[in-house]
C-alpha atoms as a PDB file:
ATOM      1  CA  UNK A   1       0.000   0.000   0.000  1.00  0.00           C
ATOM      2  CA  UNK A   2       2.853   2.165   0.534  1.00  0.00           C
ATOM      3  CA  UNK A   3       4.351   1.632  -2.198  1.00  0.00           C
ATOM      4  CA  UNK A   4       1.457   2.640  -4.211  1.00  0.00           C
ATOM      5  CA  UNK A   5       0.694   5.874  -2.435  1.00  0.00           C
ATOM      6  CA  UNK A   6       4.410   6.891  -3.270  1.00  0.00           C
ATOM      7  CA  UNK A   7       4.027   6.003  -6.802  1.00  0.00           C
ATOM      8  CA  UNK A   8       0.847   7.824  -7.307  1.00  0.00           C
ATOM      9  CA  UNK A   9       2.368  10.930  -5.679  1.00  0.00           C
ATOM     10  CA  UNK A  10       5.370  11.052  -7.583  1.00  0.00           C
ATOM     11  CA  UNK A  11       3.320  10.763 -10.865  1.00  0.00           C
ATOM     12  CA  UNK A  12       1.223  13.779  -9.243  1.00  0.00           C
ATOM     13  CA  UNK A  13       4.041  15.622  -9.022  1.00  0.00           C
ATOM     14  CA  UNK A  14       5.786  15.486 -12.459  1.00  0.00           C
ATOM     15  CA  UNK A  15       2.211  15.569 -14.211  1.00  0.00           C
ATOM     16  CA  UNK A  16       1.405  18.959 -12.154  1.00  0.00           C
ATOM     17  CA  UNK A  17       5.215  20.529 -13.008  1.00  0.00           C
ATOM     18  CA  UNK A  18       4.515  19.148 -16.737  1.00  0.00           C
ATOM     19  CA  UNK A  19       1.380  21.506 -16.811  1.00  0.00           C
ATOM     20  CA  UNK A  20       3.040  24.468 -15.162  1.00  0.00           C
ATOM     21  CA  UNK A  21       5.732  24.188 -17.758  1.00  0.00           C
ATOM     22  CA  UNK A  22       3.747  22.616 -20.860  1.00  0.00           C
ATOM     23  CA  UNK A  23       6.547  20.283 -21.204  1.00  0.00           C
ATOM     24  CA  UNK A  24       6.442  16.850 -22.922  1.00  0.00           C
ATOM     25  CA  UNK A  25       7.400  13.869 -21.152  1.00  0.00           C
ATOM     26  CA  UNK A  26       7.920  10.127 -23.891  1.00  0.00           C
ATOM     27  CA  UNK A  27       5.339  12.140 -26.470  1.00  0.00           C
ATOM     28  CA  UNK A  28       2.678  13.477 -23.970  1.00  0.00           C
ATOM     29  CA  UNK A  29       1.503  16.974 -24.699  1.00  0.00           C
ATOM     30  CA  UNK A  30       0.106  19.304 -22.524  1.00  0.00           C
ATOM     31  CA  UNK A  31      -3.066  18.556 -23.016  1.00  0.00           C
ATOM     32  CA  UNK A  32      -2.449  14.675 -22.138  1.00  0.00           C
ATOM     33  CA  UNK A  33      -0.881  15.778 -19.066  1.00  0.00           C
ATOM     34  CA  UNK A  34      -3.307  18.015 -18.185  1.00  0.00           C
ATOM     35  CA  UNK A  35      -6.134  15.579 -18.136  1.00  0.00           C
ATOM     36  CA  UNK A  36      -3.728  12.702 -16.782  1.00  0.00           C
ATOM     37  CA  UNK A  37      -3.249  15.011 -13.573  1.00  0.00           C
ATOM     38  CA  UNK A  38      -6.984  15.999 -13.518  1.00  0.00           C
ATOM     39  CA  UNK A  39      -7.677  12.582 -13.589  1.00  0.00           C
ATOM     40  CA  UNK A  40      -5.106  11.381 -10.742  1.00  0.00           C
ATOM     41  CA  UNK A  41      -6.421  14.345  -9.011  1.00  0.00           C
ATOM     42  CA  UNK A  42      -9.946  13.042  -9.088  1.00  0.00           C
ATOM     43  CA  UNK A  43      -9.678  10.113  -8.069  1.00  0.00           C
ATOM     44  CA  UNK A  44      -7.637  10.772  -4.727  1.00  0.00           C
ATOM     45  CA  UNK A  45     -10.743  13.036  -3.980  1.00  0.00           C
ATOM     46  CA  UNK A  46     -13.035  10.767  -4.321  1.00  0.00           C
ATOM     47  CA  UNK A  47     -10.818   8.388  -2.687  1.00  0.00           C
ATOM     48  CA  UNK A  48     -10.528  10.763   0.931  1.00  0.00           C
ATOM     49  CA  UNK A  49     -13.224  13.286   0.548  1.00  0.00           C
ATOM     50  CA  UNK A  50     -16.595  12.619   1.576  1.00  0.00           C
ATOM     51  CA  UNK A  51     -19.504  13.407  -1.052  1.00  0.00           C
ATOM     52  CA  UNK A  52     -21.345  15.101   1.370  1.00  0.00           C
ATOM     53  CA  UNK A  53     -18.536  17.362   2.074  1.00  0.00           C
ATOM     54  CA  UNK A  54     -18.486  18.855  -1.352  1.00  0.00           C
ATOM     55  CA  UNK A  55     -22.045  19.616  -1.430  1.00  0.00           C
ATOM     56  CA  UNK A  56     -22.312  21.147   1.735  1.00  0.00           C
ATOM     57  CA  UNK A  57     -19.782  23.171   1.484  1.00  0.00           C
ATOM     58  CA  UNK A  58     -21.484  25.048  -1.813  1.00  0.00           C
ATOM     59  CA  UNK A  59     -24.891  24.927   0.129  1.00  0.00           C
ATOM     60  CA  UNK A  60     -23.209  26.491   3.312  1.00  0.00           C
ATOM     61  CA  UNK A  61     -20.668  29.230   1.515  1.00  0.00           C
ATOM     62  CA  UNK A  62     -24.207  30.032  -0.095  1.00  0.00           C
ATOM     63  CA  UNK A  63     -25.669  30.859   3.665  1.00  0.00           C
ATOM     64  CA  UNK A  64     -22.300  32.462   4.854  1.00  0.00           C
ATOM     65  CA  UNK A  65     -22.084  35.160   2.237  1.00  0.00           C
ATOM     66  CA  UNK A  66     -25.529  36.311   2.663  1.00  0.00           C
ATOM     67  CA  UNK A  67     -24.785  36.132   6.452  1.00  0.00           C
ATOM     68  CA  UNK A  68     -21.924  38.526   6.174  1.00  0.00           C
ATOM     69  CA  UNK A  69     -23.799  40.777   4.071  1.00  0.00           C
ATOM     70  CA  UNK A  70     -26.184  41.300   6.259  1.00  0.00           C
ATOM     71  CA  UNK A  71     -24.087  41.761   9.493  1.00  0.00           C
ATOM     72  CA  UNK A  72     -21.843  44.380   8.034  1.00  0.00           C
ATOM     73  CA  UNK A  73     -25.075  46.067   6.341  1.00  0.00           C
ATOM     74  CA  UNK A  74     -26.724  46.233   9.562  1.00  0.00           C
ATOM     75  CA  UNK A  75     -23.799  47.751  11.517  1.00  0.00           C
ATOM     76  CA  UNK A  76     -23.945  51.435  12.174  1.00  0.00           C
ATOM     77  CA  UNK A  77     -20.530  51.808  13.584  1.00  0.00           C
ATOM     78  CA  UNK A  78     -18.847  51.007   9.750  1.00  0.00           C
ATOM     79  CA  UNK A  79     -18.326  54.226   7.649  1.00  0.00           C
ATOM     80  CA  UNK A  80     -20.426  53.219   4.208  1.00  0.00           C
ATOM     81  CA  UNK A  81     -17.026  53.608   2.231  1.00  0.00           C
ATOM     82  CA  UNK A  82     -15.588  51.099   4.727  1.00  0.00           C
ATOM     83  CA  UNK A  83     -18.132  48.472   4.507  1.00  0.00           C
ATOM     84  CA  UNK A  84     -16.897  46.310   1.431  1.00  0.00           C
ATOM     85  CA  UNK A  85     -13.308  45.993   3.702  1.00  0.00           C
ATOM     86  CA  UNK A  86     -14.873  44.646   6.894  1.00  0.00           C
ATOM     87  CA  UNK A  87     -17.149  41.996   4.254  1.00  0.00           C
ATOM     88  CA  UNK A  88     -13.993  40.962   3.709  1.00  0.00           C
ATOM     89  CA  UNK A  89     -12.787  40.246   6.880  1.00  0.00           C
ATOM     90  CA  UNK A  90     -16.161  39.345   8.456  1.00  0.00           C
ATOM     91  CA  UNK A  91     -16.919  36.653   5.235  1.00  0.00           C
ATOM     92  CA  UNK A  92     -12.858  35.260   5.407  1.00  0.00           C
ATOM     93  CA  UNK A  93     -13.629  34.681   8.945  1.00  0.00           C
ATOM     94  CA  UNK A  94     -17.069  32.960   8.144  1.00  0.00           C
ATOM     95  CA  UNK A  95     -15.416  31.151   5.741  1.00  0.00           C
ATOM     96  CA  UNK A  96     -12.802  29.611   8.085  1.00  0.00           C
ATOM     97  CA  UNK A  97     -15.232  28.572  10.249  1.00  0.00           C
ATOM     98  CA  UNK A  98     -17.301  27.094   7.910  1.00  0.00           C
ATOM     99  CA  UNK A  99     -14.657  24.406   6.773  1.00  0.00           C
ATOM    100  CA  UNK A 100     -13.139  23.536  10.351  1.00  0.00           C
ATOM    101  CA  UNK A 101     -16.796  22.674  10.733  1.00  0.00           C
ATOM    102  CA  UNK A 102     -17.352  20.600   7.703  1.00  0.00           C
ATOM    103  CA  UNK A 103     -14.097  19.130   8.500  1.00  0.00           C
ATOM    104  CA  UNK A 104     -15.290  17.961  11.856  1.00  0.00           C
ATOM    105  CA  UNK A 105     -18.358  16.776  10.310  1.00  0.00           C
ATOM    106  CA  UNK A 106     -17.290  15.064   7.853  1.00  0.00           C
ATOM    107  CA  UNK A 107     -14.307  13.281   9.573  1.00  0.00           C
ATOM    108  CA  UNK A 108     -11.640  15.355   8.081  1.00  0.00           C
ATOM    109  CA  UNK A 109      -8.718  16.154  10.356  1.00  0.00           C
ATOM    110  CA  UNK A 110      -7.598  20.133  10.807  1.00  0.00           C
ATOM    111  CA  UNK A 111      -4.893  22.647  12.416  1.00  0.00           C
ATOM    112  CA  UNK A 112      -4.862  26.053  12.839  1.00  0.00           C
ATOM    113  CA  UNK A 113      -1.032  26.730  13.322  1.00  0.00           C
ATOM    114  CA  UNK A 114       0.431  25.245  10.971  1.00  0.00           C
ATOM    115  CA  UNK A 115      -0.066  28.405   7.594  1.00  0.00           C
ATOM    116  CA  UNK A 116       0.512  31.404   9.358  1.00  0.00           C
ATOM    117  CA  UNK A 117       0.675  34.627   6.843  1.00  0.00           C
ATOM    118  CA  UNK A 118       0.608  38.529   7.957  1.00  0.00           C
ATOM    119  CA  UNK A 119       0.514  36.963  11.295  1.00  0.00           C
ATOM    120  CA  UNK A 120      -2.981  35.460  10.865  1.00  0.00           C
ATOM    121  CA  UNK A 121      -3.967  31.882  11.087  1.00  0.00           C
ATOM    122  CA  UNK A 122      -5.661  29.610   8.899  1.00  0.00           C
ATOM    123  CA  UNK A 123      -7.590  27.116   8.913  1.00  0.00           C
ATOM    124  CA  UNK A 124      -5.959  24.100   6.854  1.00  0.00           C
ATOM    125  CA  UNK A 125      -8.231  20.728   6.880  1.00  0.00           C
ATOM    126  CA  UNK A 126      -6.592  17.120   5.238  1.00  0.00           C
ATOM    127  CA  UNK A 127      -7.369  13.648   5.107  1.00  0.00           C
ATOM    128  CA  UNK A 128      -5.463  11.075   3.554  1.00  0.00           C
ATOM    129  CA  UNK A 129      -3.958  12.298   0.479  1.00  0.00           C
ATOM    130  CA  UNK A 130      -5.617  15.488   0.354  1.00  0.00           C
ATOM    131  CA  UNK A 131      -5.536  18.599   1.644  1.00  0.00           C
ATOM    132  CA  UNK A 132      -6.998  21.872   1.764  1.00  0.00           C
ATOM    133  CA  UNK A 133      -6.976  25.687   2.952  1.00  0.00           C
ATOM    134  CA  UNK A 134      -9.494  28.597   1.875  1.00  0.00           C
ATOM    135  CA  UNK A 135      -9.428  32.067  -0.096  1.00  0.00           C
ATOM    136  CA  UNK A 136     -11.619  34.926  -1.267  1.00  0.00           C
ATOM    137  CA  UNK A 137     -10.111  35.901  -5.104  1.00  0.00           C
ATOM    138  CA  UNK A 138     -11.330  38.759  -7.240  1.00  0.00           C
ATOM    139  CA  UNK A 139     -12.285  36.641 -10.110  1.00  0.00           C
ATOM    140  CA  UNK A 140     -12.406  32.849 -10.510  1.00  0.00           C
ATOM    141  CA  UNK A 141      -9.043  31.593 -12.487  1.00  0.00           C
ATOM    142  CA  UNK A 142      -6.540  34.530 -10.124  1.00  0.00           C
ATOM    143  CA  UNK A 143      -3.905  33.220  -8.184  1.00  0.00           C
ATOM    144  CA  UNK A 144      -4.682  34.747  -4.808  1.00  0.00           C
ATOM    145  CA  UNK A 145      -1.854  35.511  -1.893  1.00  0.00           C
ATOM    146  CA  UNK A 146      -2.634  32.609  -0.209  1.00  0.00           C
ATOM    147  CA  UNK A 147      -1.330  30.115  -3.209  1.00  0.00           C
ATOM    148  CA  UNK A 148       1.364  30.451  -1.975  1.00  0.00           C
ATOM    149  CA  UNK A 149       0.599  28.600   1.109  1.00  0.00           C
ATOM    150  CA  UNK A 150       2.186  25.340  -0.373  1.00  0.00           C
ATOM    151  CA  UNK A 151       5.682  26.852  -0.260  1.00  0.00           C
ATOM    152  CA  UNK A 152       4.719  27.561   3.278  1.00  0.00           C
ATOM    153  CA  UNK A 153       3.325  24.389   4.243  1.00  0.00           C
ATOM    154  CA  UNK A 154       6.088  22.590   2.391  1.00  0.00           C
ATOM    155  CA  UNK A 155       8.819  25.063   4.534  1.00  0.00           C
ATOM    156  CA  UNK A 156       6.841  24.750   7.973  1.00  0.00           C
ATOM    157  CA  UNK A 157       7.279  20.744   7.168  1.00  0.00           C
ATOM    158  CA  UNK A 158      10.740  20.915   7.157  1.00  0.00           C
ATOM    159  CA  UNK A 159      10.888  22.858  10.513  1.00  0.00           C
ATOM    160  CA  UNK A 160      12.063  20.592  13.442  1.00  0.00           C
ATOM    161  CA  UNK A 161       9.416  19.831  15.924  1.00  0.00           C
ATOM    162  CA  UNK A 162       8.206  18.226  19.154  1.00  0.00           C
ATOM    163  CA  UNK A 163       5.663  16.158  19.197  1.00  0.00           C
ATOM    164  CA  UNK A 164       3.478  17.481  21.438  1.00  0.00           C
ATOM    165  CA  UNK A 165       0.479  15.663  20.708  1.00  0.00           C
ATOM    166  CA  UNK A 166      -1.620  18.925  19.921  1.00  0.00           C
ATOM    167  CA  UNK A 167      -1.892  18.147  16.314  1.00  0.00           C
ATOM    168  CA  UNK A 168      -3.818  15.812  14.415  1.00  0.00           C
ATOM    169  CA  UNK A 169      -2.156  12.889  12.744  1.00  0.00           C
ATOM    170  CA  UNK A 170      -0.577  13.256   9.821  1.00  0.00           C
ATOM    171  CA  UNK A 171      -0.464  17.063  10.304  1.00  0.00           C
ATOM    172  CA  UNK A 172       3.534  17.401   9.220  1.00  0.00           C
ATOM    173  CA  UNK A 173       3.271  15.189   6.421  1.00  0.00           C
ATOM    174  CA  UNK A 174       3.246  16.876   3.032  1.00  0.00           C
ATOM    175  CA  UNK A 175      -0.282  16.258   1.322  1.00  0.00           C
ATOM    176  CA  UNK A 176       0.050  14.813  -2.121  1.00  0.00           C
ATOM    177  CA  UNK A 177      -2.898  17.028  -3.299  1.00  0.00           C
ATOM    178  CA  UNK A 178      -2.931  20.182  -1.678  1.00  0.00           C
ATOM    179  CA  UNK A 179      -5.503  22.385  -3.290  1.00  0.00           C
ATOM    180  CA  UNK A 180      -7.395  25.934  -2.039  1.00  0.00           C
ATOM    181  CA  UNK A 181     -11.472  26.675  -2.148  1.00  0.00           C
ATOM    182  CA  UNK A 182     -11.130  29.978  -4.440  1.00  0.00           C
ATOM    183  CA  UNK A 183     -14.523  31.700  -4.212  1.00  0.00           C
ATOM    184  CA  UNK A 184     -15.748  34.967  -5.223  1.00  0.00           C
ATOM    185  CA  UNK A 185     -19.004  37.100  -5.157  1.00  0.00           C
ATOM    186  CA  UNK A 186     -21.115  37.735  -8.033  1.00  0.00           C
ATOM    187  CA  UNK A 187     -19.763  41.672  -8.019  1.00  0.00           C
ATOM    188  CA  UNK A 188     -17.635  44.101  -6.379  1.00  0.00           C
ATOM    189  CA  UNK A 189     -19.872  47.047  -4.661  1.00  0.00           C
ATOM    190  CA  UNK A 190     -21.452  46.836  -1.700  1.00  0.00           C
ATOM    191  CA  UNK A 191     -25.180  46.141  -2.619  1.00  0.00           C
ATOM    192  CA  UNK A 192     -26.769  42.823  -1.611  1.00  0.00           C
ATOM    193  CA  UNK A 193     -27.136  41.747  -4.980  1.00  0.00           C
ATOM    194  CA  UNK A 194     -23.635  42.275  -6.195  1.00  0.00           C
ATOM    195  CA  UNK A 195     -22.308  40.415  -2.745  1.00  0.00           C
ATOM    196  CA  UNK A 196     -24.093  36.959  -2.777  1.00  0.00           C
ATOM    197  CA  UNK A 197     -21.907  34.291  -4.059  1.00  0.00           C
ATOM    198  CA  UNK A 198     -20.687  34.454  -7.630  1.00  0.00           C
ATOM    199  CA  UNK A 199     -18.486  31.216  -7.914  1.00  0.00           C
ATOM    200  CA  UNK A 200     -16.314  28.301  -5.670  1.00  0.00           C
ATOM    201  CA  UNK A 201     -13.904  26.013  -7.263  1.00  0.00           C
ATOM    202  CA  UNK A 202     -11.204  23.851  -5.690  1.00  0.00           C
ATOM    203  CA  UNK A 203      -8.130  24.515  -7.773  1.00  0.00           C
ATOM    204  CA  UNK A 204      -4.430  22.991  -7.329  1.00  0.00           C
ATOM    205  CA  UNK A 205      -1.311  25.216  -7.730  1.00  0.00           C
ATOM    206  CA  UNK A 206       1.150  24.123  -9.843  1.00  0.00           C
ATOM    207  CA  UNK A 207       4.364  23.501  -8.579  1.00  0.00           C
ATOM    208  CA  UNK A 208       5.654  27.074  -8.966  1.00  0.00           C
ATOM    209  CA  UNK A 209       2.665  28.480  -7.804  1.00  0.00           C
ATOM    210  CA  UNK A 210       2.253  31.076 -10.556  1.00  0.00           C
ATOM    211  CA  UNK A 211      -0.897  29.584 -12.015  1.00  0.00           C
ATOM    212  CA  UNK A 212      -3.860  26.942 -11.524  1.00  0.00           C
ATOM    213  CA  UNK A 213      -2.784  23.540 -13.072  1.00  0.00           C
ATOM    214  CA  UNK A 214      -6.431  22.407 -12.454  1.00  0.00           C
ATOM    215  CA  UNK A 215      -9.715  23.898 -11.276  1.00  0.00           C
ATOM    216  CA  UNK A 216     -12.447  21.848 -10.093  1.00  0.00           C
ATOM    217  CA  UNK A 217     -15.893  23.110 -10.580  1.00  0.00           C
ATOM    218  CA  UNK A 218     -17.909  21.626  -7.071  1.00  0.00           C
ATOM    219  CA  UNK A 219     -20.269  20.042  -9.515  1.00  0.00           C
ATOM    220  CA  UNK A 220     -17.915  18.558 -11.567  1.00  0.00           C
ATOM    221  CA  UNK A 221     -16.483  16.741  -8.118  1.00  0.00           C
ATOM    222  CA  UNK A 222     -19.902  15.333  -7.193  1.00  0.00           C
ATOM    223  CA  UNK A 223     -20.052  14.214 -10.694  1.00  0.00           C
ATOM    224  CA  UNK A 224     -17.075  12.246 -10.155  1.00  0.00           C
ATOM    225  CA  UNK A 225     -18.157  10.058  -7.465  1.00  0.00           C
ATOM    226  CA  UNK A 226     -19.936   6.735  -8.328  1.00  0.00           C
ATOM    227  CA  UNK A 227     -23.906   7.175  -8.588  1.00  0.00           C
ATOM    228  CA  UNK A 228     -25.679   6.177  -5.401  1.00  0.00           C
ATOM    229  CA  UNK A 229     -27.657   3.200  -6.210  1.00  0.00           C
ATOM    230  CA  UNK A 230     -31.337   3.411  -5.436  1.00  0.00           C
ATOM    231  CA  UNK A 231     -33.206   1.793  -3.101  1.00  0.00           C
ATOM    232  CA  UNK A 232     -36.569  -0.545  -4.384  1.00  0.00           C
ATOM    233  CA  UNK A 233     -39.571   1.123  -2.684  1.00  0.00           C
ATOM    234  CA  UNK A 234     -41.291  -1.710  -0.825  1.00  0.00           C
ATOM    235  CA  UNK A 235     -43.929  -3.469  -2.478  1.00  0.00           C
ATOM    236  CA  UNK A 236     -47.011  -2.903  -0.467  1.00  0.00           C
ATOM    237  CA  UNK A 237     -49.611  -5.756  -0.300  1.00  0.00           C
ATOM    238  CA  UNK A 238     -52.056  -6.928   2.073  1.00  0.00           C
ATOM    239  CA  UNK A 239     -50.801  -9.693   4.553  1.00  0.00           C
ATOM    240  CA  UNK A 240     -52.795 -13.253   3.656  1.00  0.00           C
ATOM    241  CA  UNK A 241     -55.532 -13.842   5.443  1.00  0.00           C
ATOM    242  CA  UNK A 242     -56.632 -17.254   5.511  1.00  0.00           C
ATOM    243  CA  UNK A 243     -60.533 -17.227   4.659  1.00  0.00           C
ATOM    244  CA  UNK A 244     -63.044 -18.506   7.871  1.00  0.00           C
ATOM    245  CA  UNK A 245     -64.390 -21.728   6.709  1.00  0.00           C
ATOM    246  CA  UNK A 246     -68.304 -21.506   7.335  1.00  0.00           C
ATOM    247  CA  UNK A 247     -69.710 -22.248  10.532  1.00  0.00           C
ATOM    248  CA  UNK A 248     -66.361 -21.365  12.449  1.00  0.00           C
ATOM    249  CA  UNK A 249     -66.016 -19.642  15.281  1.00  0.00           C
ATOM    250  CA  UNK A 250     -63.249 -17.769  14.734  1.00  0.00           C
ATOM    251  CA  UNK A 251     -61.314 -18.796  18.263  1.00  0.00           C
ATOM    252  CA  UNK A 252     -60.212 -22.275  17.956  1.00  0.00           C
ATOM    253  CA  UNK A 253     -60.902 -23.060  13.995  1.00  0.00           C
ATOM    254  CA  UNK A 254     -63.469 -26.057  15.995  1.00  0.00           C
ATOM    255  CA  UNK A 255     -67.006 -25.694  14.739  1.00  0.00           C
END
């Protein structure tokens, strides 16, 4: 098992530095490499991430930016032109909390100390293979600041440490699959409309972290997992009833 964990993360890793570079490798083009790694990428998902994770997370992000809409709208200690600044804060925060959550739900494993940037925390939630963190972008397909959190994670890795026993398993090991929830909101002003989610993908960095080498729509990952099979309704019928013979007397079947 070991060994094929180790050969199906070093074939992550050249297929994902084979899209940053669109290099060939014996004939492959781009392309081919590009849906090889999607591919891999895929099916470790499936493999570590529950279903239900996906689809609550889009259900959920749905709830938190209208949440932190409202809060900030309703605050009368914000100056107006410094509203769409603390919705930023106010939904990052939301956000955070939102996957630690799902994480716990869903039997995912997180740490808070581990990515530490402008000397703020975040949330960073893994299971097997996979792993995850969370950022607000200006437009679907933008590297934000926090791609870079792989070169931080990989650095904070290499650290020497005690083990304490206040992190989860498997916290210090580099993921495989490390990828971020990019989301955005439909617009950029502060009005209600413009401020209700727009998009959320979860999108891998390539190995230099200057660009996606894939983006996952959330639907496209539910589409990847293997159709629930339905359950037969149960056939209703009346139980038998075996037909009083004339004459009895219903107690003993004796006339």
């Amino acid at each position: 098992m070991a060994n094929i964990h180790a050969c199906r993360a070093k074939h992550f890793k050249i297929n994902t530095k084979m899209c940053s570079a669109g290099k060939t490798l014996k004939g492959w083009n781009r392309m081919d490499a590009y849906e090889l790694l999607k591919a891999t990428a895929s099916g470790m998902i499936v493999r570590d991430i529950p279903m239900a994770f996906w689809s609550d997370l889009r259900a959920l992000t749905v709830i938190a930016y209208a949440d932190a809409f409202a809060e900030v709208d309703a605050d009368k200690t914000v100056l107006p032109d410094q509203k769409i600044d603390d919705l930023l804060q106010r939904r990052h925060f939301k956000m955070e909390k939102l996957i630690v959550d799902l994480a716990v739900r869903h039997g995912l494993s997180h740490s808070m100390s581990l990515i530490v940037q402008n000397n703020r925390r975040h949330a960073y939630v893994f299971k097997g293979d996979v792993a995850m963190t969370q950022s607000y972008v200006q437009a679907i397909g933008m590297m934000p600041q926090p791609a870079k959190f792989r070169e931080r994670l990989a650095n904070s890795m290499d650290l020497p440490r005690l083990d304490l026993g206040d992190e989860p398993d498997g916290a210090f090991l580099m993921p495989t699959l490390y990828g971020l929830i990019a989301h955005n909101p439909v617009g950029r002003r502060f009005r209600a409309d413009e401020q209700k989610l727009g998009m959320i993908q979860f999108c891998l960095p390539a190995a230099d972290c200057r660009a996606w080498a894939v983006e996952f729509a959330i639907a496209e990952i539910l589409d990847a997992y293997p159709a629930t099979p339905k359950k037969d309704a149960p056939k209703r019928s009346m139980p038998w009833k075996t037909p009083k013979r004339d004459g009895d007397t219903g107690t003993d079947g004796k006339k």
